[in-house]
N, C-alpha and C. Protein backbone atom coordinates (compact mmCIF):
# COMPACT_ATOMS: atom_id res chain seq x y z
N UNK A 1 11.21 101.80 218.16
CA UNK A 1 10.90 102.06 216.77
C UNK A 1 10.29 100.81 216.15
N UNK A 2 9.21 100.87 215.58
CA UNK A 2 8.21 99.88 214.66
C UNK A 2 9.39 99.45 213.14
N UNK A 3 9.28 98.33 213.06
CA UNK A 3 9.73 97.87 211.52
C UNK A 3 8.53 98.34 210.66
N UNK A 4 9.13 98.76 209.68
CA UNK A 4 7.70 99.00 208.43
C UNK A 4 8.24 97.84 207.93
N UNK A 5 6.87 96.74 207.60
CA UNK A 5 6.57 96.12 206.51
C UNK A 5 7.35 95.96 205.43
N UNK A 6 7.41 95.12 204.39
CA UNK A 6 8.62 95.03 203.32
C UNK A 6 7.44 95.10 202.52
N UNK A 7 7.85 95.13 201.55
CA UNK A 7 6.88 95.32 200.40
C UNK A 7 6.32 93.41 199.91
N UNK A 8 7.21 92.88 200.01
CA UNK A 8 7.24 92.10 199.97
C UNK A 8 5.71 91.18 200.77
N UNK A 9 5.90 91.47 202.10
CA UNK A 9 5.14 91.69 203.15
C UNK A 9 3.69 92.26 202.35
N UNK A 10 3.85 93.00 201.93
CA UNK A 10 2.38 93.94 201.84
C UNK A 10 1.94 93.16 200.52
N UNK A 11 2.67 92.70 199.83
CA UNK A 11 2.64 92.14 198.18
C UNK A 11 1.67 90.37 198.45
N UNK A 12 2.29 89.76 199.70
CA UNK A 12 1.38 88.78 200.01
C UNK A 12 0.08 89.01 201.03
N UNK A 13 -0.24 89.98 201.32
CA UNK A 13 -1.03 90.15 202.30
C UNK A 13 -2.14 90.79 201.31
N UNK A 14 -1.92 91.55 200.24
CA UNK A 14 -2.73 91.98 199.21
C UNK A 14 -3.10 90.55 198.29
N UNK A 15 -2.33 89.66 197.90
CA UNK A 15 -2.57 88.57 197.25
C UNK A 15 -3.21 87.74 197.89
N UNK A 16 -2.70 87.34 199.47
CA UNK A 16 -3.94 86.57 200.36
C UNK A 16 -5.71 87.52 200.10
N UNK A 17 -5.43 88.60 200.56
CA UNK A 17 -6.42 89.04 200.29
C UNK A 17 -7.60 89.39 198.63
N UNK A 18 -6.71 89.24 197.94
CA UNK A 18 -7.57 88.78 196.74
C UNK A 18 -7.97 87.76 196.48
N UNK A 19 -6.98 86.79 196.73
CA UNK A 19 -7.48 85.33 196.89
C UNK A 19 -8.61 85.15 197.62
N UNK A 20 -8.99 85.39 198.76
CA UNK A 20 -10.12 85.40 200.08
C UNK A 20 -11.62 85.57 199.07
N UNK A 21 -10.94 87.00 197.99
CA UNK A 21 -12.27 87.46 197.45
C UNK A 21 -12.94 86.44 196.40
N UNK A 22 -11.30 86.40 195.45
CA UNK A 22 -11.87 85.22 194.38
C UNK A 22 -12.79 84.07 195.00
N UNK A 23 -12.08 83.56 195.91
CA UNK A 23 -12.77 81.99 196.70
C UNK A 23 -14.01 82.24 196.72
N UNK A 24 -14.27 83.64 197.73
CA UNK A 24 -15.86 84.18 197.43
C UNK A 24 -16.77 83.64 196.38
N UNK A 25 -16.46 84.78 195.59
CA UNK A 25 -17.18 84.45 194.25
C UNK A 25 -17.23 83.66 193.57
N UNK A 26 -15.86 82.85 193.48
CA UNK A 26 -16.15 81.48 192.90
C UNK A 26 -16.93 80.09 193.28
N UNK A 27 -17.18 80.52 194.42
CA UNK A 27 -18.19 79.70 195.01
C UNK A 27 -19.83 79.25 194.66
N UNK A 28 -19.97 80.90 194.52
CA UNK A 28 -21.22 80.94 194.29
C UNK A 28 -21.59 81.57 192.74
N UNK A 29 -20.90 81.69 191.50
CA UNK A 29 -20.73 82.15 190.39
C UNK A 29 -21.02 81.45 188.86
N UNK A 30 -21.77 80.31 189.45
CA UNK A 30 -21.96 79.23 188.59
C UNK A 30 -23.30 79.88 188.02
N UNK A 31 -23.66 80.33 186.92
CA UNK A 31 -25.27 80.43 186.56
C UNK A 31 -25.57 82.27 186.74
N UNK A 32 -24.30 83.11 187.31
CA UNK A 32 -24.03 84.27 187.39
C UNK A 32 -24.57 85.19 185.85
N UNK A 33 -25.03 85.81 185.62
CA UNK A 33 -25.05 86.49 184.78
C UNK A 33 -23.61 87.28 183.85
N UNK A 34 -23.60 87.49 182.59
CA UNK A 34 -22.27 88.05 182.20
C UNK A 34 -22.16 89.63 183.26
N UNK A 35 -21.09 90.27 183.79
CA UNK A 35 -20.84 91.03 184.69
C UNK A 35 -20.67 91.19 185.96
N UNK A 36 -21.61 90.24 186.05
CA UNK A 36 -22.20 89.94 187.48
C UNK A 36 -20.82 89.56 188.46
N UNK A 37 -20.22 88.59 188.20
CA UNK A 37 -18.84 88.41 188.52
C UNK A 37 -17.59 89.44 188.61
N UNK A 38 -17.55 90.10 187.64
CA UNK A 38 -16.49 91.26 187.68
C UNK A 38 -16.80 92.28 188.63
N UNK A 39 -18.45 92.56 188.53
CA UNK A 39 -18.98 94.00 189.80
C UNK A 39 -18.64 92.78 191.25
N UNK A 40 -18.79 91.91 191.53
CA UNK A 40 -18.92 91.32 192.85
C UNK A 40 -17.50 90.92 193.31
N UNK A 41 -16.37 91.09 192.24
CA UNK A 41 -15.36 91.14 192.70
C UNK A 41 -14.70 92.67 193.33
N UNK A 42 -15.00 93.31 192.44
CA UNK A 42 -14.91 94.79 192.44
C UNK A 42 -15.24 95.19 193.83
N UNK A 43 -16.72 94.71 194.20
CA UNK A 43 -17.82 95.29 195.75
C UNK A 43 -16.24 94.52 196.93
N UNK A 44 -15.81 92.84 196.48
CA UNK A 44 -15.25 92.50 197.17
C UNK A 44 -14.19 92.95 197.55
N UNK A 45 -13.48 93.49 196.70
CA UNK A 45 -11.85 94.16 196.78
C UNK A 45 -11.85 95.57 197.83
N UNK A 46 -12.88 96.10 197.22
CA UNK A 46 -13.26 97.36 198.13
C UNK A 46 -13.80 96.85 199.49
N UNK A 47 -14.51 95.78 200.22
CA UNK A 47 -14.99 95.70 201.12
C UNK A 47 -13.15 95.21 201.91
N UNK A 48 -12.97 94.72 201.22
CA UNK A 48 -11.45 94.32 201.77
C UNK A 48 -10.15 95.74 201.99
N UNK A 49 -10.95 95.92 200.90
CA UNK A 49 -9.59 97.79 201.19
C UNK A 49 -8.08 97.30 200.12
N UNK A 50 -8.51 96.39 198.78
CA UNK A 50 -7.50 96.20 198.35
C UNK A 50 -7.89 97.21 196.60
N UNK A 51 -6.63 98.06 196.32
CA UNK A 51 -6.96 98.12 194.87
C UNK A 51 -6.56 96.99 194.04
N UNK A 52 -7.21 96.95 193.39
CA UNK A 52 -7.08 95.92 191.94
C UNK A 52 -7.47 96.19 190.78
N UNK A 53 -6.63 97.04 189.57
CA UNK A 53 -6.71 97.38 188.54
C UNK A 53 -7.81 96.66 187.60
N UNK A 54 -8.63 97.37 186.99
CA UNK A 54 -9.36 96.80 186.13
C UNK A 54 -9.22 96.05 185.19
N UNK A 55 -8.43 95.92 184.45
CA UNK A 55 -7.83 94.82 183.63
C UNK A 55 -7.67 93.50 184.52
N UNK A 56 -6.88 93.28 185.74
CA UNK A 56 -6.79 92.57 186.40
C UNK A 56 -8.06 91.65 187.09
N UNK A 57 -8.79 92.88 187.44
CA UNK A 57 -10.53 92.28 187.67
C UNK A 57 -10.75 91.68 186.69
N UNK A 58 -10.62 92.17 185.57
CA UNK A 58 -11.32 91.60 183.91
C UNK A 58 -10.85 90.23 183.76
N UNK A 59 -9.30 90.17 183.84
CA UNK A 59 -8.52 88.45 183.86
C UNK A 59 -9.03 87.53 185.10
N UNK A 60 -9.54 88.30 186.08
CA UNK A 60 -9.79 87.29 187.13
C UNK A 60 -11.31 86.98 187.11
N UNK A 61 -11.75 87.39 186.32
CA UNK A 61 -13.34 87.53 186.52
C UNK A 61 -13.49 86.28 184.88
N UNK A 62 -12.63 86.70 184.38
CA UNK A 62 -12.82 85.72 182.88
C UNK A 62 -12.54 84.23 183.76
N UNK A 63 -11.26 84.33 184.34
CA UNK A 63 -10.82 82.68 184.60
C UNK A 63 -11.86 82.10 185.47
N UNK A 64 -12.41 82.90 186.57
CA UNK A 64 -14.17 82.76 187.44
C UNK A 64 -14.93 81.76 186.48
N UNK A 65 -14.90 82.64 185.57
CA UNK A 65 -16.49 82.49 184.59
C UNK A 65 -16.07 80.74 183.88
N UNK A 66 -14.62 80.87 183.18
CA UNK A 66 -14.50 80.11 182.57
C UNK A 66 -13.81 78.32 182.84
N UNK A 67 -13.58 78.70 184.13
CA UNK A 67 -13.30 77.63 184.88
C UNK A 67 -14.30 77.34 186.09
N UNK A 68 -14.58 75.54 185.94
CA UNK A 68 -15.37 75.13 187.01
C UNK A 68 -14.86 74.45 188.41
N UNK A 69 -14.14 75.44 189.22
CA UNK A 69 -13.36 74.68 190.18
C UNK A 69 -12.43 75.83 190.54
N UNK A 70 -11.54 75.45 191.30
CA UNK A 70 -10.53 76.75 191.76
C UNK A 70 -9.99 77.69 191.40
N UNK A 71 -9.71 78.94 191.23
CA UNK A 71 -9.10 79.35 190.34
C UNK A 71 -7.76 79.90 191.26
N UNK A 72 -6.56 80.18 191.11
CA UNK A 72 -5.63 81.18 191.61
C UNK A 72 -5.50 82.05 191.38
N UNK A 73 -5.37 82.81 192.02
CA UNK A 73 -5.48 84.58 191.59
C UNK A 73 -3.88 84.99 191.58
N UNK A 74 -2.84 83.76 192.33
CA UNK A 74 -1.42 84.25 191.60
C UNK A 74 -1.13 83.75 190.52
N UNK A 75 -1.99 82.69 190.33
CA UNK A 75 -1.32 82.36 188.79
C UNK A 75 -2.05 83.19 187.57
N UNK A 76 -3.44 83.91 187.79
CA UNK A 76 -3.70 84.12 186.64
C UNK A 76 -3.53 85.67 186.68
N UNK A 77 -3.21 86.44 187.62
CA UNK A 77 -2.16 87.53 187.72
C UNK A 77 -0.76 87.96 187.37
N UNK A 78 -0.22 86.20 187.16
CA UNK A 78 1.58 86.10 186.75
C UNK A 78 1.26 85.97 185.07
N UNK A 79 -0.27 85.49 184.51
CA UNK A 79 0.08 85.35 183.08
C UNK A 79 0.26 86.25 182.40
């Protein structure tokens, strides 16, 4: 018999994986157009197979835009 996963488990493996995406885009997001950031997170989440509520895109796509340098996607998910 297989262990299922803890949620717990699935809760960081979804957060690694948003993180992966943010890093993405924040890379290259400097000089981005307004939107441009929120759809390329969006394309990213889906190319990954993660949902991520729109509001949530919206907070992570603001801290993108408005910060020049790293952003965390657990911390600006916990605010």
């Amino acid at each position: 018999m297989t262990e299922r996963p803890t949620n717990e488990a699935n809760g960081t493996e979804k957060l690694e994986a948003i993180q992966a995406v943010v890093d993405r885009v924040t890379s290259w997001q400097d000089g981005a157009t307004e939107g441009t950031v929120a759809d390329e997170l969006r394309k990213g989440f889906g190319e990954v197979g993660v949902d991520v509520p729109g509001e949530d895109v919206a907070r992570l796509a603001d801290a993108i835009e408005s910060r020049h340098g790293a952003v965390s996607a657990a911390d600006v998910l916990s605010a």
